[in-house]
PDB file of N, CA and C in Angstrom:
ATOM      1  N   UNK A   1      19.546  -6.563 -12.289  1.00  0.00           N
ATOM      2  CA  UNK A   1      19.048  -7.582 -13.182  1.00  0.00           C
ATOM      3  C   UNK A   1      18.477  -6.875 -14.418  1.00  0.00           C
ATOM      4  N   UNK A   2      19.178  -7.230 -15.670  1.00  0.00           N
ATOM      5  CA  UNK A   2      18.065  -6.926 -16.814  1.00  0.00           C
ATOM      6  C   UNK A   2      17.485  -7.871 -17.201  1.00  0.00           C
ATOM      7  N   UNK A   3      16.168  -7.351 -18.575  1.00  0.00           N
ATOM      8  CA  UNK A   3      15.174  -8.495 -18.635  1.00  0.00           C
ATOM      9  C   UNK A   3      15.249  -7.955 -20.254  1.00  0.00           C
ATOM     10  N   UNK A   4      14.889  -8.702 -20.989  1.00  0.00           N
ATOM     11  CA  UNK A   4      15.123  -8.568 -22.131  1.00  0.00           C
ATOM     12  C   UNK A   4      13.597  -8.072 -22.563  1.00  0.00           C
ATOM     13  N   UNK A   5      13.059  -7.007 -22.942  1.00  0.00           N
ATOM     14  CA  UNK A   5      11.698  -6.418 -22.555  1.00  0.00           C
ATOM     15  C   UNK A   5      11.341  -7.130 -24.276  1.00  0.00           C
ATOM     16  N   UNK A   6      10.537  -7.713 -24.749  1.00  0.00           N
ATOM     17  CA  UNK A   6       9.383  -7.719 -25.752  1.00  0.00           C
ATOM     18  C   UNK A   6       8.315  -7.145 -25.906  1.00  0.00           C
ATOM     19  N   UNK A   7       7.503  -6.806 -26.788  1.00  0.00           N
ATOM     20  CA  UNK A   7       6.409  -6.344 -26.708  1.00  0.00           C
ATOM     21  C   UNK A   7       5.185  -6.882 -25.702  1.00  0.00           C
ATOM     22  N   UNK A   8       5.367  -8.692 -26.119  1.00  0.00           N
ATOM     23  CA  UNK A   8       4.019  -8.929 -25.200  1.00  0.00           C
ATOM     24  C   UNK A   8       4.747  -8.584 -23.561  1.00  0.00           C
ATOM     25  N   UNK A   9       5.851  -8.859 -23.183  1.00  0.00           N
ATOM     26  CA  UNK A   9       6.582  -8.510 -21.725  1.00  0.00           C
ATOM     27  C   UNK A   9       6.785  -7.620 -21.412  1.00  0.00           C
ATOM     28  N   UNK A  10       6.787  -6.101 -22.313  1.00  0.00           N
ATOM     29  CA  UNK A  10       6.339  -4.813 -22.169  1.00  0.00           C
ATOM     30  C   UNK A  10       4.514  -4.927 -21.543  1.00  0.00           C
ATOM     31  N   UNK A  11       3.717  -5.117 -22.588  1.00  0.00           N
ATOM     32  CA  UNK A  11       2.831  -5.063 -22.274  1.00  0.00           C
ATOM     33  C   UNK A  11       1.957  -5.950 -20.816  1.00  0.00           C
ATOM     34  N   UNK A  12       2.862  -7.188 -20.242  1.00  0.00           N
ATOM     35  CA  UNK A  12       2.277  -7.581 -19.376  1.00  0.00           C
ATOM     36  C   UNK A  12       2.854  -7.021 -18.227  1.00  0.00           C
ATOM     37  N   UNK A  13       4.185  -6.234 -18.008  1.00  0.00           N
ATOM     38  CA  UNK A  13       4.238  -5.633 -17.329  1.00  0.00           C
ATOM     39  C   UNK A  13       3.785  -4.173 -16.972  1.00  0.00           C
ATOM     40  N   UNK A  14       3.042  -3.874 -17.789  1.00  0.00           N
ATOM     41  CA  UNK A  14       1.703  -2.659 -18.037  1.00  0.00           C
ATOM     42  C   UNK A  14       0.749  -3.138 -17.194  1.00  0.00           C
ATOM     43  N   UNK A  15       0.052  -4.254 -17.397  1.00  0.00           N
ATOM     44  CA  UNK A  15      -0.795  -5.003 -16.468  1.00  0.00           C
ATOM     45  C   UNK A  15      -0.666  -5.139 -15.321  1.00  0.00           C
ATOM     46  N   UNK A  16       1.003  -5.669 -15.061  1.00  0.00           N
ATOM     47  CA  UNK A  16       1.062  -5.901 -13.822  1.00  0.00           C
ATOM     48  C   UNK A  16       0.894  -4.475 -12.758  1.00  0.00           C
ATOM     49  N   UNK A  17       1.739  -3.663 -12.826  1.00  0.00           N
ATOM     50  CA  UNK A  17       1.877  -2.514 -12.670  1.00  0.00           C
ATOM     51  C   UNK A  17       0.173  -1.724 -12.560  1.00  0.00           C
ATOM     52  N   UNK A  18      -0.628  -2.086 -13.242  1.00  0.00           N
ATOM     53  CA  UNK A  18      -1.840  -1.654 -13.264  1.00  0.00           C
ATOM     54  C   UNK A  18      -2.818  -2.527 -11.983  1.00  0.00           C
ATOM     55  N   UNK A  19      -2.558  -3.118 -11.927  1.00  0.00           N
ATOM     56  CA  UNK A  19      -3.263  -4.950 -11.324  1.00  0.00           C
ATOM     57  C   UNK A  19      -2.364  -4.871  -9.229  1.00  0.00           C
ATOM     58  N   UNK A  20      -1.049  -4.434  -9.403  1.00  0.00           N
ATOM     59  CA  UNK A  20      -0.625  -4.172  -8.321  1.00  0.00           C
ATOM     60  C   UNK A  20      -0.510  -2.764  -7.454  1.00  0.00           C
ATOM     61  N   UNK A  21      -0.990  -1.915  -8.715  1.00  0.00           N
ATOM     62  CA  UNK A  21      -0.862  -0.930  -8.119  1.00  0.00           C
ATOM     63  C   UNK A  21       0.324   0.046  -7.176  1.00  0.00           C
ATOM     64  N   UNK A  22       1.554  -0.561  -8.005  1.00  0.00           N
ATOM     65  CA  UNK A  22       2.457  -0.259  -7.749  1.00  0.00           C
ATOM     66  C   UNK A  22       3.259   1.046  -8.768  1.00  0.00           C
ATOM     67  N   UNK A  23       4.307   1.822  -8.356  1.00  0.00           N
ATOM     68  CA  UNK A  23       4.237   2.901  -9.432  1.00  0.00           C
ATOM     69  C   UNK A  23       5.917   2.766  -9.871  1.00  0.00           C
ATOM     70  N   UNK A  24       6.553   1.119  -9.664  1.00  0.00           N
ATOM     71  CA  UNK A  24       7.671   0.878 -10.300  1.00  0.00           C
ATOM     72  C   UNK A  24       7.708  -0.540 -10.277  1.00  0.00           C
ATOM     73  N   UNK A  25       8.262  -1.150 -11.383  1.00  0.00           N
ATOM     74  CA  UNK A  25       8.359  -2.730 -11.983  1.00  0.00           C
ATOM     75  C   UNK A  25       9.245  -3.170 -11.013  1.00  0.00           C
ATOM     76  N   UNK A  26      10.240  -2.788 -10.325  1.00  0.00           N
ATOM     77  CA  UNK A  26      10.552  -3.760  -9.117  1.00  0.00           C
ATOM     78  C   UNK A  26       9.342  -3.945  -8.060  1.00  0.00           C
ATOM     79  N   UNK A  27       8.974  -2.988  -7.264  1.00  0.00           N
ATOM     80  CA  UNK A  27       7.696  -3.360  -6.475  1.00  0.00           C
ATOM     81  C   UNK A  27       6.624  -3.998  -7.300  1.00  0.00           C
ATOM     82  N   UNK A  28       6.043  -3.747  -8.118  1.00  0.00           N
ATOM     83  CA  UNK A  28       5.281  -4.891  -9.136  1.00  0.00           C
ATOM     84  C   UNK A  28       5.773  -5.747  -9.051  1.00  0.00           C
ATOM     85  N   UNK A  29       7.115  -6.655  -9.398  1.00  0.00           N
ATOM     86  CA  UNK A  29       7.314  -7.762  -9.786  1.00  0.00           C
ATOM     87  C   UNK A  29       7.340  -8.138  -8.424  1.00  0.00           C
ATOM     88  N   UNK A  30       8.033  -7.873  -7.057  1.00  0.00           N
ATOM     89  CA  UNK A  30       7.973  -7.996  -5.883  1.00  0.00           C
ATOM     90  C   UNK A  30       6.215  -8.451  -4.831  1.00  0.00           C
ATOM     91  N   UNK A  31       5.839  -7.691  -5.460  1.00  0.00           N
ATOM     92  CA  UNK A  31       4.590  -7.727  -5.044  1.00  0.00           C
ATOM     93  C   UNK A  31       3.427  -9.333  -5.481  1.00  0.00           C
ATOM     94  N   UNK A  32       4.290  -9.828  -7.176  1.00  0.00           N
ATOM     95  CA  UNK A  32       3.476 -10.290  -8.095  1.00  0.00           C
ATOM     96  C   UNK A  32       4.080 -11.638  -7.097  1.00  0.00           C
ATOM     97  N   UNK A  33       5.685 -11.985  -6.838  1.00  0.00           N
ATOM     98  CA  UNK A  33       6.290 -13.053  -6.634  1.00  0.00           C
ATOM     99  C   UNK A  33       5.765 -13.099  -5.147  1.00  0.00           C
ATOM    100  N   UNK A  34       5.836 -12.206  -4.377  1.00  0.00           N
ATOM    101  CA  UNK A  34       5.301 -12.519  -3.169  1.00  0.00           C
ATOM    102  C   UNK A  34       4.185 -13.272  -3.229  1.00  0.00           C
ATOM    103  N   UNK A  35       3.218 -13.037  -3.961  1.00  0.00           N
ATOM    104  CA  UNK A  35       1.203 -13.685  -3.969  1.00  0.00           C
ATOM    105  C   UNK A  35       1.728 -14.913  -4.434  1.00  0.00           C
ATOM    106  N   UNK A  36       2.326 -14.974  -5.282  1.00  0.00           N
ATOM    107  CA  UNK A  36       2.971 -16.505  -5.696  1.00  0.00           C
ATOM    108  C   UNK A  36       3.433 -17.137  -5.193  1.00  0.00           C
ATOM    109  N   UNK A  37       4.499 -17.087  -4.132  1.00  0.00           N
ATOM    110  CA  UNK A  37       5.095 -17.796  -3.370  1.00  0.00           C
ATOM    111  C   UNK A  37       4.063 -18.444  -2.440  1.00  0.00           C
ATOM    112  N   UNK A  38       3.176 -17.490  -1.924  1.00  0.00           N
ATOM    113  CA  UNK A  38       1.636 -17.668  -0.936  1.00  0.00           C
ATOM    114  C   UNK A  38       0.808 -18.248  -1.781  1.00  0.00           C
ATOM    115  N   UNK A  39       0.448 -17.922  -2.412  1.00  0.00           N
ATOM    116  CA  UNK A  39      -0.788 -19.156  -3.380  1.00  0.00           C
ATOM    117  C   UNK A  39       0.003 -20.448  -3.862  1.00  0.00           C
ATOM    118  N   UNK A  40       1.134 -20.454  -4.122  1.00  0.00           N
ATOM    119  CA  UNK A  40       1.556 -21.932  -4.765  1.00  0.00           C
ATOM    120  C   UNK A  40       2.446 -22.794  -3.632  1.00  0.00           C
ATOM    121  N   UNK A  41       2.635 -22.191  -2.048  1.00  0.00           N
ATOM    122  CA  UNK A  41       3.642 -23.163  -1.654  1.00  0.00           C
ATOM    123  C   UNK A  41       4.472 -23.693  -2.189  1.00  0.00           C
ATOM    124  N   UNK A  42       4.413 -24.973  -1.345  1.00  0.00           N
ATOM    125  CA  UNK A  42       5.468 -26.180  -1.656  1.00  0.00           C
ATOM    126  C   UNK A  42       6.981 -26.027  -1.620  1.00  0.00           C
ATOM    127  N   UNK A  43       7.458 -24.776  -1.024  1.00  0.00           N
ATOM    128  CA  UNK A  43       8.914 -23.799  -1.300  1.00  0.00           C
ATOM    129  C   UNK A  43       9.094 -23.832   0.315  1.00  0.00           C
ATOM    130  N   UNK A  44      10.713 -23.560   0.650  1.00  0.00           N
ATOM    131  CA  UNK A  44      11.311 -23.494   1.998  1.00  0.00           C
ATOM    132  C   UNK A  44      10.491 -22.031   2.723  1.00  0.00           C
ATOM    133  N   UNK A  45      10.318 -21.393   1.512  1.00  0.00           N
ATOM    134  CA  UNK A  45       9.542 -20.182   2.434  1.00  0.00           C
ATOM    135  C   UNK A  45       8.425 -20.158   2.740  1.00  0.00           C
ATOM    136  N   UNK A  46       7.027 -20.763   1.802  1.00  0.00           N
ATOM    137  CA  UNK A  46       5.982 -20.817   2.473  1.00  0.00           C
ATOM    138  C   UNK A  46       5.958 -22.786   2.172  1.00  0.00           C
ATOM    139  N   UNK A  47       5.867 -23.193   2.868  1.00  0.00           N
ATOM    140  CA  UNK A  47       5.583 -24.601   3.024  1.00  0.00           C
ATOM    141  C   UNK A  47       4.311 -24.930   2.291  1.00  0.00           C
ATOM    142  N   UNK A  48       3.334 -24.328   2.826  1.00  0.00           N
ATOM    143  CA  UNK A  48       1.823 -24.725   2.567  1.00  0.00           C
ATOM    144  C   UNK A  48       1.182 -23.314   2.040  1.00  0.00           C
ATOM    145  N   UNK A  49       0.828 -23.549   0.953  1.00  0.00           N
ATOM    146  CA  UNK A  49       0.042 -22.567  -0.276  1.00  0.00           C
ATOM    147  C   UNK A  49      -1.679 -22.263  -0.169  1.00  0.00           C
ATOM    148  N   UNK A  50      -1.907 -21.661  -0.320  1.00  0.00           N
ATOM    149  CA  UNK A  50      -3.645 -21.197  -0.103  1.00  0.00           C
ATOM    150  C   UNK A  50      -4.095 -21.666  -1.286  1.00  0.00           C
ATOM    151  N   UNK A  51      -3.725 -22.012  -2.725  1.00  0.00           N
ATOM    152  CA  UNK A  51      -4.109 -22.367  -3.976  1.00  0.00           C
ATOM    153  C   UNK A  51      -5.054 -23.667  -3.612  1.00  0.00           C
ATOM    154  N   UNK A  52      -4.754 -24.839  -3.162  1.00  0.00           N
ATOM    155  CA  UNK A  52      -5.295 -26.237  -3.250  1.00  0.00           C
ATOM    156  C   UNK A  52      -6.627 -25.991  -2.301  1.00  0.00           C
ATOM    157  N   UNK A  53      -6.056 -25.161  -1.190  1.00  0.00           N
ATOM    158  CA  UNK A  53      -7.443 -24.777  -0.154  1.00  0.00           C
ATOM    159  C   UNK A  53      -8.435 -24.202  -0.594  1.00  0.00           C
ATOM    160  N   UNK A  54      -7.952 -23.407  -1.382  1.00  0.00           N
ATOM    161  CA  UNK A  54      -9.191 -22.256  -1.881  1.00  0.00           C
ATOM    162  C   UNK A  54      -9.986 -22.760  -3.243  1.00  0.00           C
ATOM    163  N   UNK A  55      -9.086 -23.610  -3.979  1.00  0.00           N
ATOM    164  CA  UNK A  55      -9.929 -24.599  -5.181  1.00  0.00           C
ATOM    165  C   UNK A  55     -10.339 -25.731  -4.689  1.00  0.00           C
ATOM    166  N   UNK A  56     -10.352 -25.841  -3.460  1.00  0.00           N
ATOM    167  CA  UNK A  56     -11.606 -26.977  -2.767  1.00  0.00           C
ATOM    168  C   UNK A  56     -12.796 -26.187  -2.046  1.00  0.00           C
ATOM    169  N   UNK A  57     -12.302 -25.040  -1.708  1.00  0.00           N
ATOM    170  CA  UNK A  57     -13.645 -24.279  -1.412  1.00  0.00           C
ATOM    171  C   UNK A  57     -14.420 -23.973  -2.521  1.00  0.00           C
ATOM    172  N   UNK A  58     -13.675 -23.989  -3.614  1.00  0.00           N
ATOM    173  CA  UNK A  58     -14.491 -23.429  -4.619  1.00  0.00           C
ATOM    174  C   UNK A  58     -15.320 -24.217  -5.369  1.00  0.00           C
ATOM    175  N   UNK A  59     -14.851 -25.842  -5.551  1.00  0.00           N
ATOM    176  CA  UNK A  59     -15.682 -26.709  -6.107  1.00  0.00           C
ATOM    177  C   UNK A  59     -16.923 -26.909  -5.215  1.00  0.00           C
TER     178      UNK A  59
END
């Protein structure tokens, strides 16, 4: 897969990479989509998301 890199998409994948602690942009991005799939549900793979649970604990 290529990605058409921009500056700000250069730079947020600096972040990510920094934030995941990973030491290549496939495991970063891997890492980033995994927490996503788990915090947002609603998908054949995780059914039910920790996002809605955890912003009712939080209010």
């Amino acid at each position: 897969m290529r990605l058409r890199m921009t500056d700000t998409r250069e730079q947020r994948m600096e972040y990510l990479l920094e934030a995941t602690g990973e030491n290549t942009k496939s495991k970063a991005l891997d890492r980033a989509a995994e927490f996503y799939l788990q915090m947002r549900g609603d998908t054949v793979a995780v059914p039910n998301g920790a996002f809605v649970e955890l912003m009712e604990k939080a209010e």
